[in-house]
N, C-alpha and C. Protein backbone atom coordinates (compact mmCIF):
# COMPACT_ATOMS: atom_id res chain seq x y z
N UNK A 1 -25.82 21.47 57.88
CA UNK A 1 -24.80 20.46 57.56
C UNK A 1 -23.45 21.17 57.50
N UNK A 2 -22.75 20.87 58.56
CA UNK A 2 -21.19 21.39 58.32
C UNK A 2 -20.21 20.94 56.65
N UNK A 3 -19.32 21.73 56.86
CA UNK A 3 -18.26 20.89 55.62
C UNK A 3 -17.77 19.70 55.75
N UNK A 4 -17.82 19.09 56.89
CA UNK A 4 -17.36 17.78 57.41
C UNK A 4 -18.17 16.82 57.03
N UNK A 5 -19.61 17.19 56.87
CA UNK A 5 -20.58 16.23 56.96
C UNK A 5 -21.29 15.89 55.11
N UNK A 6 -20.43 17.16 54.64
CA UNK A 6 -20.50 16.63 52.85
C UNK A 6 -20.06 15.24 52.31
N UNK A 7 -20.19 14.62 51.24
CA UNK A 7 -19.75 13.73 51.08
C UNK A 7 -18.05 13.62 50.27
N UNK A 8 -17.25 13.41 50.29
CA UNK A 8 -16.37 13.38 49.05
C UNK A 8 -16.56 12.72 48.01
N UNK A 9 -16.89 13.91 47.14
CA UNK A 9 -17.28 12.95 45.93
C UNK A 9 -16.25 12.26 45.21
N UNK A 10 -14.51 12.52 46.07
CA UNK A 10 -13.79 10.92 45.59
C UNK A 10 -14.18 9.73 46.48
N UNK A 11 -15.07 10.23 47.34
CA UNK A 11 -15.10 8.84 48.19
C UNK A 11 -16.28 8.44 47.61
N UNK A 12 -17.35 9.16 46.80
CA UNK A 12 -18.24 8.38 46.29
C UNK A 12 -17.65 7.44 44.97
N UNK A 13 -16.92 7.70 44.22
CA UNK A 13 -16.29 7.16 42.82
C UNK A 13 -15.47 6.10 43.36
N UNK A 14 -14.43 6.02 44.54
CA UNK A 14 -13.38 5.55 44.95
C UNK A 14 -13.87 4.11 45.92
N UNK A 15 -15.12 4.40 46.68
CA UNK A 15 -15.07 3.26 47.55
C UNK A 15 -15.93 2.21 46.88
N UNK A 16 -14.98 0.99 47.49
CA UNK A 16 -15.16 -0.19 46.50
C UNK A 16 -17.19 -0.42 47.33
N UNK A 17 -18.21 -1.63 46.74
CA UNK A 17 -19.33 -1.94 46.64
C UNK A 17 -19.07 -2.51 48.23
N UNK A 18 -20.65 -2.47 48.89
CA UNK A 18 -20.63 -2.99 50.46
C UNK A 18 -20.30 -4.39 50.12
N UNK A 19 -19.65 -4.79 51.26
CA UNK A 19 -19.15 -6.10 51.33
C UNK A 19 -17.54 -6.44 50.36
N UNK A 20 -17.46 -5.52 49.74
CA UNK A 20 -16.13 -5.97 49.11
C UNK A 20 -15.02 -6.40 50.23
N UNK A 21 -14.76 -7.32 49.73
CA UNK A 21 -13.40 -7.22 50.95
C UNK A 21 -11.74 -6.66 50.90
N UNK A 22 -11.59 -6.11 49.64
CA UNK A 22 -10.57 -5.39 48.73
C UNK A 22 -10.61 -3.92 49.54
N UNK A 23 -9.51 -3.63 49.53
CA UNK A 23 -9.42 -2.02 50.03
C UNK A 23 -9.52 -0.73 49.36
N UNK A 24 -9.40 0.38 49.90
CA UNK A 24 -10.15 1.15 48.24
C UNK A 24 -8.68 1.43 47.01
N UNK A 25 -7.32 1.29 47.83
CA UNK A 25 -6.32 1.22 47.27
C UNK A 25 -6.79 0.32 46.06
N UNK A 26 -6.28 -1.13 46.33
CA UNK A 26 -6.57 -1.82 45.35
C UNK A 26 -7.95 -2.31 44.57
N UNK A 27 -8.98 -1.70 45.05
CA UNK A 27 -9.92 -1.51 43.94
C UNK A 27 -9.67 -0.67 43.05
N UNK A 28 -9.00 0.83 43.32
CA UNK A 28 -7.97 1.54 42.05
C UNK A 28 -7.59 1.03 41.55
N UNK A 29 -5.96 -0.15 41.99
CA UNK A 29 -5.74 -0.92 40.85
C UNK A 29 -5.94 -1.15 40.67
N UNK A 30 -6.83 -1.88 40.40
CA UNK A 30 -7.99 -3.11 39.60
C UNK A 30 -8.62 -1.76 38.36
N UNK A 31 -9.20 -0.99 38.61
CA UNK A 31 -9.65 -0.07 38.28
C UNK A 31 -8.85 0.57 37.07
N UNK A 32 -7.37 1.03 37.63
CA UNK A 32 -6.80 1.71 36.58
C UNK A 32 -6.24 0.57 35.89
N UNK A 33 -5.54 -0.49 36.10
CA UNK A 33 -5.03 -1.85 35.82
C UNK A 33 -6.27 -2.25 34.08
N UNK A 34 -7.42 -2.41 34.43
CA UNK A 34 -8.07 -2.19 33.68
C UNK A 34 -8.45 -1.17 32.03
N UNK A 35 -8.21 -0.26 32.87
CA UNK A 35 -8.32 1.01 31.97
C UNK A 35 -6.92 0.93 31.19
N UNK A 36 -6.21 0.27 31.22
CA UNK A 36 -5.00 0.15 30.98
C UNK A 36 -4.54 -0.68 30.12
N UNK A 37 -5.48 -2.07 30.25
CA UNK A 37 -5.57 -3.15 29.43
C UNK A 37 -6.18 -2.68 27.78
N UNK A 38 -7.40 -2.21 28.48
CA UNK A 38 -8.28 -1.86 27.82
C UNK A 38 -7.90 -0.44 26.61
N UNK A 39 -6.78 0.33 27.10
CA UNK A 39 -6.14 0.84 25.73
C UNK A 39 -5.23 0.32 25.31
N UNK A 40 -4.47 -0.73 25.35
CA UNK A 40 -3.85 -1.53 25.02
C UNK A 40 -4.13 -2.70 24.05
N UNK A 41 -5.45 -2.52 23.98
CA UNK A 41 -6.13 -3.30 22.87
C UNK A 41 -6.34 -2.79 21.72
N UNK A 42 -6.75 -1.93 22.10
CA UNK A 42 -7.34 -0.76 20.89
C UNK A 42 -6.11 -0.51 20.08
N UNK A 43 -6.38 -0.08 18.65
CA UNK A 43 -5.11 0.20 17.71
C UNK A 43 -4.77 1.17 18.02
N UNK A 44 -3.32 1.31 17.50
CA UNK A 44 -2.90 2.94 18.16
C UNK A 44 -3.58 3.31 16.22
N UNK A 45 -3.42 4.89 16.43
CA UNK A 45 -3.81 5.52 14.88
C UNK A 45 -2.80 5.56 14.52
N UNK A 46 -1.73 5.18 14.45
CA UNK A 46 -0.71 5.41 13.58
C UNK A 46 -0.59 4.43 12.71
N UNK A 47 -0.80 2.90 13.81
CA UNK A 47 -0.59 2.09 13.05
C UNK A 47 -1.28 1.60 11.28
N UNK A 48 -0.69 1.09 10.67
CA UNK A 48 -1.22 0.81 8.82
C UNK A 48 -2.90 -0.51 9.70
N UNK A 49 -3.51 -0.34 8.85
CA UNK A 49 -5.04 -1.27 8.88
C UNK A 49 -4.19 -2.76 8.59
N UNK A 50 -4.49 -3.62 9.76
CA UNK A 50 -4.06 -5.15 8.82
C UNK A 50 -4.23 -5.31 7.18
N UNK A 51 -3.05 -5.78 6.72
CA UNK A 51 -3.84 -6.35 5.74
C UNK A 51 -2.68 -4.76 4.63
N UNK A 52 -2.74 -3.77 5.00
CA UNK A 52 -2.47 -2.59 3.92
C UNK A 52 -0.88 -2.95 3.81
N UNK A 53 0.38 -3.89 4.65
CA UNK A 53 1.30 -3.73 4.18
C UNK A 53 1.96 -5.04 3.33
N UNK A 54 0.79 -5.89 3.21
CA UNK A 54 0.91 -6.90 2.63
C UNK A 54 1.14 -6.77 1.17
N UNK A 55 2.25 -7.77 0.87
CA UNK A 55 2.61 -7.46 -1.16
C UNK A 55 1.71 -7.61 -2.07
N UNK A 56 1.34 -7.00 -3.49
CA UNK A 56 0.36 -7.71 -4.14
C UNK A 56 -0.07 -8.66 -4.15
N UNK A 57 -1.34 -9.50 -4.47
CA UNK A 57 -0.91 -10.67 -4.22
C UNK A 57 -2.42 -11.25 -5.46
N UNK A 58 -2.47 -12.27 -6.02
CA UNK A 58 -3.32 -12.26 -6.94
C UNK A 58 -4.56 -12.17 -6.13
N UNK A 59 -5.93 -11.86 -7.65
CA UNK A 59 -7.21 -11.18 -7.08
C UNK A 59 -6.98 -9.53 -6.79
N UNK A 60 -5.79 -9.14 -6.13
CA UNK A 60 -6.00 -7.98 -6.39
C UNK A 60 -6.43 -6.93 -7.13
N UNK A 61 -7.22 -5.78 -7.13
CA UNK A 61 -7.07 -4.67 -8.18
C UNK A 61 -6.12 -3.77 -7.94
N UNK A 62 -6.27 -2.77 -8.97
CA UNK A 62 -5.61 -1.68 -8.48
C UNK A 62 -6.29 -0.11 -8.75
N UNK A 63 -6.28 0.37 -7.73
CA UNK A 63 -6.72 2.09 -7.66
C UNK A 63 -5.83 3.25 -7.60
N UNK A 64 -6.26 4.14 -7.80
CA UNK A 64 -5.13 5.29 -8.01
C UNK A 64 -4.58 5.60 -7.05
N UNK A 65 -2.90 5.91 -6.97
CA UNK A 65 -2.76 6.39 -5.55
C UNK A 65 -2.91 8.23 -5.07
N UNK A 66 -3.11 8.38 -6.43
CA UNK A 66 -3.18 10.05 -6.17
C UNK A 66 -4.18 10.49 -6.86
N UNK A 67 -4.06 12.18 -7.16
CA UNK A 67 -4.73 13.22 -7.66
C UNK A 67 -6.37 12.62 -7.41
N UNK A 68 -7.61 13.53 -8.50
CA UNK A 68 -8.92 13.33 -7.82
C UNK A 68 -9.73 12.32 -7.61
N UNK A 69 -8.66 11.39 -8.15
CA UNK A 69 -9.24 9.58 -8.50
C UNK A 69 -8.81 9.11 -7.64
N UNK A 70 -7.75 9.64 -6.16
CA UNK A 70 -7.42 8.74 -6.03
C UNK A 70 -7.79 7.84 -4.97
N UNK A 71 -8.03 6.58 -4.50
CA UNK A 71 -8.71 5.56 -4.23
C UNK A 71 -10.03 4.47 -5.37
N UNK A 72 -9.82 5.66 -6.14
CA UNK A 72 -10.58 4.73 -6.96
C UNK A 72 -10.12 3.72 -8.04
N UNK A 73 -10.88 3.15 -8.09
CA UNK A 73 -10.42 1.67 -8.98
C UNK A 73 -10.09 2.05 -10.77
N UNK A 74 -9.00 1.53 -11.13
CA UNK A 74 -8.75 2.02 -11.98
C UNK A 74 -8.95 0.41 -13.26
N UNK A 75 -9.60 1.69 -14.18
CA UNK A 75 -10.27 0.62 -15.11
C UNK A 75 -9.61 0.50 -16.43
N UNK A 76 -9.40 -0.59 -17.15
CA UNK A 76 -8.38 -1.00 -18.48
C UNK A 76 -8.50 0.21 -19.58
N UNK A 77 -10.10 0.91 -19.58
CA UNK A 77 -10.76 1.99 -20.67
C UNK A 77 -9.53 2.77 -20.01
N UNK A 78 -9.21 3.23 -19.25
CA UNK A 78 -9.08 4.45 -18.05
C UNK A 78 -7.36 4.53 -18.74
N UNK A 79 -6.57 3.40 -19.16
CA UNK A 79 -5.34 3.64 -19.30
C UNK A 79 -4.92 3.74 -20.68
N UNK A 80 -4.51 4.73 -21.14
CA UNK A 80 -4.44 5.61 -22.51
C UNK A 80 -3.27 4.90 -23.25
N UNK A 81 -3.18 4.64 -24.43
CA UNK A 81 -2.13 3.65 -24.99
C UNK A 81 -1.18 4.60 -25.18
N UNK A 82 -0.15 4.64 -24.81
CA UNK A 82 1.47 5.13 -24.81
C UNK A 82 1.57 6.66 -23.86
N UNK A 83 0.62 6.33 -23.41
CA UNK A 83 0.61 7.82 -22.31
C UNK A 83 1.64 7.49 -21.10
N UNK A 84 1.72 8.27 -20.28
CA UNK A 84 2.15 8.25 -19.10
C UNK A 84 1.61 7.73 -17.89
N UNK A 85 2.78 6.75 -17.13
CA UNK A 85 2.44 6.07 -16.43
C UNK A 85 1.06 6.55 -15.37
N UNK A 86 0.19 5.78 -14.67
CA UNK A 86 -0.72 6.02 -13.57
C UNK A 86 -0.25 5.01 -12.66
N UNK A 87 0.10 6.01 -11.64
CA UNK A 87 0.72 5.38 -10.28
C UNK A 87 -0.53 4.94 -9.66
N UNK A 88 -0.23 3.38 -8.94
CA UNK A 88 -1.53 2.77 -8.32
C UNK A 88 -1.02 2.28 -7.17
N UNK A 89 -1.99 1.68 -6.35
CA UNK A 89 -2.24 0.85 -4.66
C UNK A 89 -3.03 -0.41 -5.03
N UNK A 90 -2.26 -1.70 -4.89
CA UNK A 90 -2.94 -2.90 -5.15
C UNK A 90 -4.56 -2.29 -3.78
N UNK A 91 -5.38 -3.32 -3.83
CA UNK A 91 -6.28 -3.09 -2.97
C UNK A 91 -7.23 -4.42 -3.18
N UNK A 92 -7.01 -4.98 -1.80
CA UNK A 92 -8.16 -6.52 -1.70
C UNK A 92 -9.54 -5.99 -2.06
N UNK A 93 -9.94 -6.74 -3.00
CA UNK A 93 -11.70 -6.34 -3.31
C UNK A 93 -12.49 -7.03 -2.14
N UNK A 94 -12.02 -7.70 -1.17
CA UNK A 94 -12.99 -8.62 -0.44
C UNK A 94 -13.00 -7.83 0.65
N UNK A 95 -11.84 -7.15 1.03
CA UNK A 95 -11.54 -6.69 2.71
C UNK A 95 -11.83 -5.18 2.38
N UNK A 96 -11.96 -5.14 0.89
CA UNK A 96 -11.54 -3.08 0.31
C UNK A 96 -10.16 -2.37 1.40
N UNK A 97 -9.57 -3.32 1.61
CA UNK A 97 -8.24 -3.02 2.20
C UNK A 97 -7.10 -2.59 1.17
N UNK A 98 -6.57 -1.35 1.18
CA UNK A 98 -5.96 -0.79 0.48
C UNK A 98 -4.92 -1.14 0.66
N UNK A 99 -3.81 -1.36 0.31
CA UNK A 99 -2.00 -1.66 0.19
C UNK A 99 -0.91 -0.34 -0.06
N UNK A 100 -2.13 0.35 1.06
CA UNK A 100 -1.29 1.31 0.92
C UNK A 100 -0.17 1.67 2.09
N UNK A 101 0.41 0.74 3.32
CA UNK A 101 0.77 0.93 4.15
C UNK A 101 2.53 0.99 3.87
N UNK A 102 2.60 0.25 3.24
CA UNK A 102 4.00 0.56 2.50
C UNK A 102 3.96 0.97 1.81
N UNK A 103 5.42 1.84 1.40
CA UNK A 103 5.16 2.46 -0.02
C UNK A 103 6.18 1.65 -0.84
N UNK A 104 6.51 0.92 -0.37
CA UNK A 104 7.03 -0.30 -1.60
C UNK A 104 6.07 -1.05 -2.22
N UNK A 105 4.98 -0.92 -2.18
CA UNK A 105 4.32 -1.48 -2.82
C UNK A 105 3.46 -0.87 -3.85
N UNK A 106 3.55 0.18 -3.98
CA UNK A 106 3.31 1.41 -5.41
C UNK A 106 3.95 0.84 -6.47
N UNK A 107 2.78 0.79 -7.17
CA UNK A 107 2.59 0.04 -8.60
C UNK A 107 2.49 1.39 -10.10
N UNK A 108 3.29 1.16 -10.81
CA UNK A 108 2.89 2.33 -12.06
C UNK A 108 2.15 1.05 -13.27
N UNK A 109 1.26 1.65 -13.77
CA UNK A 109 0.67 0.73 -14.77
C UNK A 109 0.62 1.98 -16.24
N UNK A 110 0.96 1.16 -17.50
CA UNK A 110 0.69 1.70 -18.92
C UNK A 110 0.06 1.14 -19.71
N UNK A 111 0.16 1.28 -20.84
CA UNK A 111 -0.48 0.91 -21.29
C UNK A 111 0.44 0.87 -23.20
N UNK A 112 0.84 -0.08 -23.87
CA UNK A 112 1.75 -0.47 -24.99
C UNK A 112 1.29 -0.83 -25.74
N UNK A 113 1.70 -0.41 -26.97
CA UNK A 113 1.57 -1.63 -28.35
C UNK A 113 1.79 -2.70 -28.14
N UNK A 114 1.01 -3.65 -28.11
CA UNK A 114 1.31 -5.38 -27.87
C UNK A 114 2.01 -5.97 -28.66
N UNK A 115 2.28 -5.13 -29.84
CA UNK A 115 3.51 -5.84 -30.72
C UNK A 115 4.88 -5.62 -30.46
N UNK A 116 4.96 -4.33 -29.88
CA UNK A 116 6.24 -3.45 -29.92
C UNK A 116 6.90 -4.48 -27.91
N UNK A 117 5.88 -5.31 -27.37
CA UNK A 117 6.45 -5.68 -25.90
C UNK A 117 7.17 -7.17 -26.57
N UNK A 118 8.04 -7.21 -25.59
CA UNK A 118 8.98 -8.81 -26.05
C UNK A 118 8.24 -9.66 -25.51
N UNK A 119 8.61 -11.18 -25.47
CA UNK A 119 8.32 -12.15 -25.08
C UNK A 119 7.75 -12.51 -23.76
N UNK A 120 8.41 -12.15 -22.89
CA UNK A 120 8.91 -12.18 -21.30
C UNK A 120 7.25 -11.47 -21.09
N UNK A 121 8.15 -9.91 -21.38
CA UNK A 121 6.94 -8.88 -20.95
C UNK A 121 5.34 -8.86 -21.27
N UNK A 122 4.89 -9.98 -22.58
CA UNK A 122 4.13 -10.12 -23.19
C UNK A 122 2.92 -11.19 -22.47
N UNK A 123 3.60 -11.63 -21.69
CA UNK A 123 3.22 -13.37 -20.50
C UNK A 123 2.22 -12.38 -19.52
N UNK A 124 3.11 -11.35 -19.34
CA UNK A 124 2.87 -11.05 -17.93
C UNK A 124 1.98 -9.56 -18.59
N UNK A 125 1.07 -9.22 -19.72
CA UNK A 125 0.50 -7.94 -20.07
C UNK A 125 -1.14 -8.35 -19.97
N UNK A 126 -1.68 -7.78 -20.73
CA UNK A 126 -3.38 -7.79 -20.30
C UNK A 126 -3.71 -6.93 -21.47
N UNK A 127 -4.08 -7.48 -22.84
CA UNK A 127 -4.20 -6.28 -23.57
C UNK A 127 -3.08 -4.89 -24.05
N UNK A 128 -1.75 -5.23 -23.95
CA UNK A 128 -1.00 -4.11 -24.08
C UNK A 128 -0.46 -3.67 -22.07
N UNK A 129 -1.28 -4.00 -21.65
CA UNK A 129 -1.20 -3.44 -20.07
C UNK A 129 -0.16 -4.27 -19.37
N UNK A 130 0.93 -3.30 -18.84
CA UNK A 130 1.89 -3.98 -18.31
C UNK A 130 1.30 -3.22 -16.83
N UNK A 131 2.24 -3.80 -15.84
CA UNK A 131 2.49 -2.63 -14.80
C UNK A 131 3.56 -3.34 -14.12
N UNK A 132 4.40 -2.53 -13.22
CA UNK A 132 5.21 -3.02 -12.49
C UNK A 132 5.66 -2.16 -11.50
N UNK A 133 6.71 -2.76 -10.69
CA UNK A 133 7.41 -1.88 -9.29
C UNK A 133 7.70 -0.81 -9.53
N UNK A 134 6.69 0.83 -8.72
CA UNK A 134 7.15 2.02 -8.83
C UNK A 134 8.63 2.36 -8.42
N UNK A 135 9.13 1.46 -7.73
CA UNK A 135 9.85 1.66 -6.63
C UNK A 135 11.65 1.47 -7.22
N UNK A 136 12.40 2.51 -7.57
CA UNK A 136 13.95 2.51 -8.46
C UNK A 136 14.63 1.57 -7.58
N UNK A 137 15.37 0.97 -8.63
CA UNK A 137 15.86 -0.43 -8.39
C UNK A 137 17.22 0.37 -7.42
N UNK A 138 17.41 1.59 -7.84
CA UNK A 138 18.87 2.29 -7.20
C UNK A 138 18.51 2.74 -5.86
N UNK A 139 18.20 3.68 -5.51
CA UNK A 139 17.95 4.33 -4.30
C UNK A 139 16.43 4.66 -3.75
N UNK A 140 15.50 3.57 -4.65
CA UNK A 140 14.03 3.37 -4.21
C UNK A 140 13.18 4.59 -4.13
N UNK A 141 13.58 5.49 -5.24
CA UNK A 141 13.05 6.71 -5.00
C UNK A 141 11.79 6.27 -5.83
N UNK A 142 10.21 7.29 -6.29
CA UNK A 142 9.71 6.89 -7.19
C UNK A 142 9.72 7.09 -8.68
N UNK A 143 9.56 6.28 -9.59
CA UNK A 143 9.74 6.12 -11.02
C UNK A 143 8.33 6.94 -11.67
N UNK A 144 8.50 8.02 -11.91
CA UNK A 144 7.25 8.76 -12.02
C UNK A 144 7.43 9.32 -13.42
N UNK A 145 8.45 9.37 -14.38
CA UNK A 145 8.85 10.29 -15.30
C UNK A 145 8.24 9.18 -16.69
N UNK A 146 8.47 10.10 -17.42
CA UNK A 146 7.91 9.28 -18.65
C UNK A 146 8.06 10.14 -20.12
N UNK A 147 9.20 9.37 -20.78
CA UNK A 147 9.46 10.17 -22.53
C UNK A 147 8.47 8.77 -23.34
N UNK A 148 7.96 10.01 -23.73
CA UNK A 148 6.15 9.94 -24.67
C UNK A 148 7.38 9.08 -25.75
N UNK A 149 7.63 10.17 -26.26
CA UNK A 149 8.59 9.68 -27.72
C UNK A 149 9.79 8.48 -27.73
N UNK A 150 10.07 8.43 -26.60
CA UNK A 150 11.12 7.26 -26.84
C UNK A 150 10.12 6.06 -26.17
N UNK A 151 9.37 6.15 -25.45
CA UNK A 151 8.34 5.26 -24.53
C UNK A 151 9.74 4.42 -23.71
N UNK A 152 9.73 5.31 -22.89
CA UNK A 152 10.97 4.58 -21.45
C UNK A 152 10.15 5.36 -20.33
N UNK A 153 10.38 4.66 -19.26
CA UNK A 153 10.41 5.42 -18.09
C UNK A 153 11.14 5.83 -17.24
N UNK A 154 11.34 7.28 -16.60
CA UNK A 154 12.61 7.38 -15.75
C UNK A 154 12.62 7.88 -14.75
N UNK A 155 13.24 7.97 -13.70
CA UNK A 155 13.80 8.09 -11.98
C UNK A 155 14.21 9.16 -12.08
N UNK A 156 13.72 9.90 -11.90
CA UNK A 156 14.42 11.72 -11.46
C UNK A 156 15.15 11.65 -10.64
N UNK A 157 15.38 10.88 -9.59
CA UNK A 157 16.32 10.86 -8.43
C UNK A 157 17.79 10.50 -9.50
N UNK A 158 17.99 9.93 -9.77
CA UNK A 158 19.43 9.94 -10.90
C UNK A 158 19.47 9.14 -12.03
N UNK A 159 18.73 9.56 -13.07
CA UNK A 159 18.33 9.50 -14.15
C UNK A 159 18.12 8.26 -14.83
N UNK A 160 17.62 7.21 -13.94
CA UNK A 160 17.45 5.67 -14.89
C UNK A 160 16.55 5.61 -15.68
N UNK A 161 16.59 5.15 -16.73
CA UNK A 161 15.42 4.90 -17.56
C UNK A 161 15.43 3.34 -18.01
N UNK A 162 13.94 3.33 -17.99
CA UNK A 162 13.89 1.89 -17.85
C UNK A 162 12.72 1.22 -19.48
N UNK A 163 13.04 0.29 -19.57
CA UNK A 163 11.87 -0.23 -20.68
C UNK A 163 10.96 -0.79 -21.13
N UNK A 164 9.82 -0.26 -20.39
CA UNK A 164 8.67 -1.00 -20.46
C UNK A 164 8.24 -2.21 -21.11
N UNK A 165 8.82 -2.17 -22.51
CA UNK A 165 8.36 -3.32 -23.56
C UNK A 165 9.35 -4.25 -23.26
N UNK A 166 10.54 -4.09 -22.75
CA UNK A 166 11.43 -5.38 -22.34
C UNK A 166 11.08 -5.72 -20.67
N UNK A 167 10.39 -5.83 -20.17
CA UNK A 167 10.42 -6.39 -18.70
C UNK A 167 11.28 -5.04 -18.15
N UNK A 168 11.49 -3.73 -18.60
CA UNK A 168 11.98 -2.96 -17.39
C UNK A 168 12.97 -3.03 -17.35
N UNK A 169 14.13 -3.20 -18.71
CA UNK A 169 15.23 -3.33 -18.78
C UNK A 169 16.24 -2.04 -18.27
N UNK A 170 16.98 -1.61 -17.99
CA UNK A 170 17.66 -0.72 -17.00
C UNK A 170 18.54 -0.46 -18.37
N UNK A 171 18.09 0.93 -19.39
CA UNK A 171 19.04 1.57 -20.44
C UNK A 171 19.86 2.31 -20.31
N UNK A 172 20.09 3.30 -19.34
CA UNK A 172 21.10 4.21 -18.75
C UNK A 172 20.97 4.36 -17.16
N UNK A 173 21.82 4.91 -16.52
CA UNK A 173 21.80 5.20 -14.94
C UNK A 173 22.01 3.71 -14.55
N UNK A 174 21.64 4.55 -12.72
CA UNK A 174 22.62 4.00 -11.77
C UNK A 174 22.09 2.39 -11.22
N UNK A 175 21.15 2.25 -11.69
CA UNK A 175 19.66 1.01 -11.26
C UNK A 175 20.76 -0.24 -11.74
N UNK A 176 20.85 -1.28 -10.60
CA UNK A 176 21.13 -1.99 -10.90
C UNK A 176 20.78 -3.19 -12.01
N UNK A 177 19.21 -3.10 -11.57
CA UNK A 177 18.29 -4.26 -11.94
C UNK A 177 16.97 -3.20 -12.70
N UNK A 178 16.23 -4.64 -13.51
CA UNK A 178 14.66 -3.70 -14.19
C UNK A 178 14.35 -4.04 -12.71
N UNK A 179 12.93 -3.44 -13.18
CA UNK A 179 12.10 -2.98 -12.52
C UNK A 179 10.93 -4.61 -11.98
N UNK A 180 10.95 -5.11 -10.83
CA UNK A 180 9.86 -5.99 -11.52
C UNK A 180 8.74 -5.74 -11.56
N UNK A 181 8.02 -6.92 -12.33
CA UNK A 181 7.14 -6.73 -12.99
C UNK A 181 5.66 -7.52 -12.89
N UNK A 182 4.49 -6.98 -12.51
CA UNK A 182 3.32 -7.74 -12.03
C UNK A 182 2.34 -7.81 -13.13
N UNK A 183 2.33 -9.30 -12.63
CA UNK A 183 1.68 -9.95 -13.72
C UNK A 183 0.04 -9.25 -13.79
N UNK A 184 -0.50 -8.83 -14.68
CA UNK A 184 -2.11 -8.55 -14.71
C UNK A 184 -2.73 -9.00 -15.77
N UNK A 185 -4.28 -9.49 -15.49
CA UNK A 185 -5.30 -10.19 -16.49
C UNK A 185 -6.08 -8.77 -16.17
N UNK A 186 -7.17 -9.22 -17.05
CA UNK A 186 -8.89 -8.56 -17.08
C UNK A 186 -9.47 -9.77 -16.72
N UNK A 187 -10.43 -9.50 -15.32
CA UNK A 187 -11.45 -10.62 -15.55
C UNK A 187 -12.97 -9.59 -15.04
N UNK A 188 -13.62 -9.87 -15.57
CA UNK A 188 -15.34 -9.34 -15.73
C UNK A 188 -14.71 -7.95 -15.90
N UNK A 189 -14.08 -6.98 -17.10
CA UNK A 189 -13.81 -5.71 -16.89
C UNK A 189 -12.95 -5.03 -16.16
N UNK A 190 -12.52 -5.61 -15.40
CA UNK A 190 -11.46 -4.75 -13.91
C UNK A 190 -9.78 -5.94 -14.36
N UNK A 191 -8.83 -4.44 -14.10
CA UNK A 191 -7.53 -4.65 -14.17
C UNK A 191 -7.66 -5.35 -12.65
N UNK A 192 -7.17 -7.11 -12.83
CA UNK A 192 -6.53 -7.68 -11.56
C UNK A 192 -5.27 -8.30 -12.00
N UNK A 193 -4.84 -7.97 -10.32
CA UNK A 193 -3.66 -8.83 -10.21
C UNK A 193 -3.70 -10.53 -10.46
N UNK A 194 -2.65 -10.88 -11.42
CA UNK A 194 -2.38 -12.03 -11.60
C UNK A 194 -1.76 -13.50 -10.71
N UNK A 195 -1.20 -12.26 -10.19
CA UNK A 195 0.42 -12.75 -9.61
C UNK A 195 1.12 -12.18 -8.82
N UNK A 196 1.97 -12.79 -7.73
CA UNK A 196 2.77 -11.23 -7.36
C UNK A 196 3.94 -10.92 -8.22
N UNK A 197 4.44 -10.07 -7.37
CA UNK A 197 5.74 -9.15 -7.92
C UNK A 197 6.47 -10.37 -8.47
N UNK A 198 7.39 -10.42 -9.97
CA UNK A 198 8.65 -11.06 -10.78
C UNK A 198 9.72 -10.86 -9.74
N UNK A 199 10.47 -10.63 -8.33
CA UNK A 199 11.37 -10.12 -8.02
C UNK A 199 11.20 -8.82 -7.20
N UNK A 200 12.17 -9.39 -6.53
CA UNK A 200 12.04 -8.26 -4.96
C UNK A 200 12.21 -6.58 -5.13
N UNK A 201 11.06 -5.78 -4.73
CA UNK A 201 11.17 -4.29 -4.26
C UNK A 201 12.08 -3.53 -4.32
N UNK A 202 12.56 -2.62 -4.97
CA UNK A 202 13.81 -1.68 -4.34
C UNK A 202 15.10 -2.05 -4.35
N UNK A 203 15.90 -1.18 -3.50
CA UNK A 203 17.03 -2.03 -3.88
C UNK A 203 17.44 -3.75 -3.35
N UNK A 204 17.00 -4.38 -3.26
CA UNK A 204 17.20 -5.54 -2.32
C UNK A 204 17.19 -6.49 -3.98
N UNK A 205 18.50 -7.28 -3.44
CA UNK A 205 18.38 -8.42 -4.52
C UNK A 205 17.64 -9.30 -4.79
N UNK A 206 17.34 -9.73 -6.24
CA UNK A 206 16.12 -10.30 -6.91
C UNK A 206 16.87 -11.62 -6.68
């Protein structure tokens, strides 16, 4: 058998089925046209999971967003009375779709004397359990800080401190607005969402 008389094995992959009446050109397109569609469907990986950039929304829980807990569901025992905040990710119990695709939607939850919270803040608690928007009303940095002794919370990015027992009242610094504030019950044991957010994310007006 000469070299002539081999087959090309692009002409085995390439030529369209006997009887086609398409040429082998456009059986390629068809071919790559296809292959083409067909990743075009598929998610890219970058993109957030449906469903993760959506706002709290009631039924929700919430799980940790960090350190060795984190994804896990965080439970009413779990939050220490006048400790420091635990930063959370609402998360659908039905879809186990996490809310974690934005990060405006990072939640800090505490835990208060139910006598020492006002009126307002008192509607919207669960046992002492407030939680509300991680997210600084000034330059949306996160609200991660926390004086034990005065029980405020504050923005390291430029020093707001805010007041848990008043709805997140804005005591010093640059924050225009509190913080808002999500409503949470207990139902069968598990911290859920009530409600959504009191007022819009970050800096954007309430």
């Amino acid at each position: 058998m000469t070299p002539s008389d081999r087959e090309d094995p692009r002409d085995v992959i390439e030529e369209p089925a006997e009887g086609c009446p398409c040429s082998r050109r456009a059986f390629l397109q068809v071919a790559i046209g296809a292959g083409v569609a067909l990743s075009a469907s598929r998610p890219r990986a970058d993109e957030p999971p449906p469903g993760s950039t959506a706002l709290p929304k009631a039924g929700d829980r919430l799980v940790y967003a960090e350190g060795s807990r984190a994804g896990q569901e965080i439970k009413p025992e779990d939050i220490l009375l006048g400790e420091q905040q635990i930063m959370a990710w609402p998360i659908d119990p039905a879809s186990s779709v996490v809310r974690n695709g934005s990060r405006l939607n990072e939640i800090l939850v505490l835990k208060l004397d139910p006598g020492s919270l006002d009126d307002n803040t008192r509607q919207y608690a669960a046992e002492g359990i407030v939680a509300y928007s991680a997210i600084c009303k000034h330059a949306q940095c996160p609200v991660t800080g926390w004086d034990k002794q005065k029980q405020l919370l504050h923005c390291f990015c430029h020093a707001t401190e805010y007041d848990p027992r008043k709805s997140a009242a804005v005591l010093s610094g640059p924050a225009p607005r509190p913080l808002p504030i999500l409503p949470v019950k207990i139902v069968d044991g598990a911290l859920t969402v009530a409600a959504p957010l009191r007022g819009k994310v970050g800096n954007q007006s309430v």
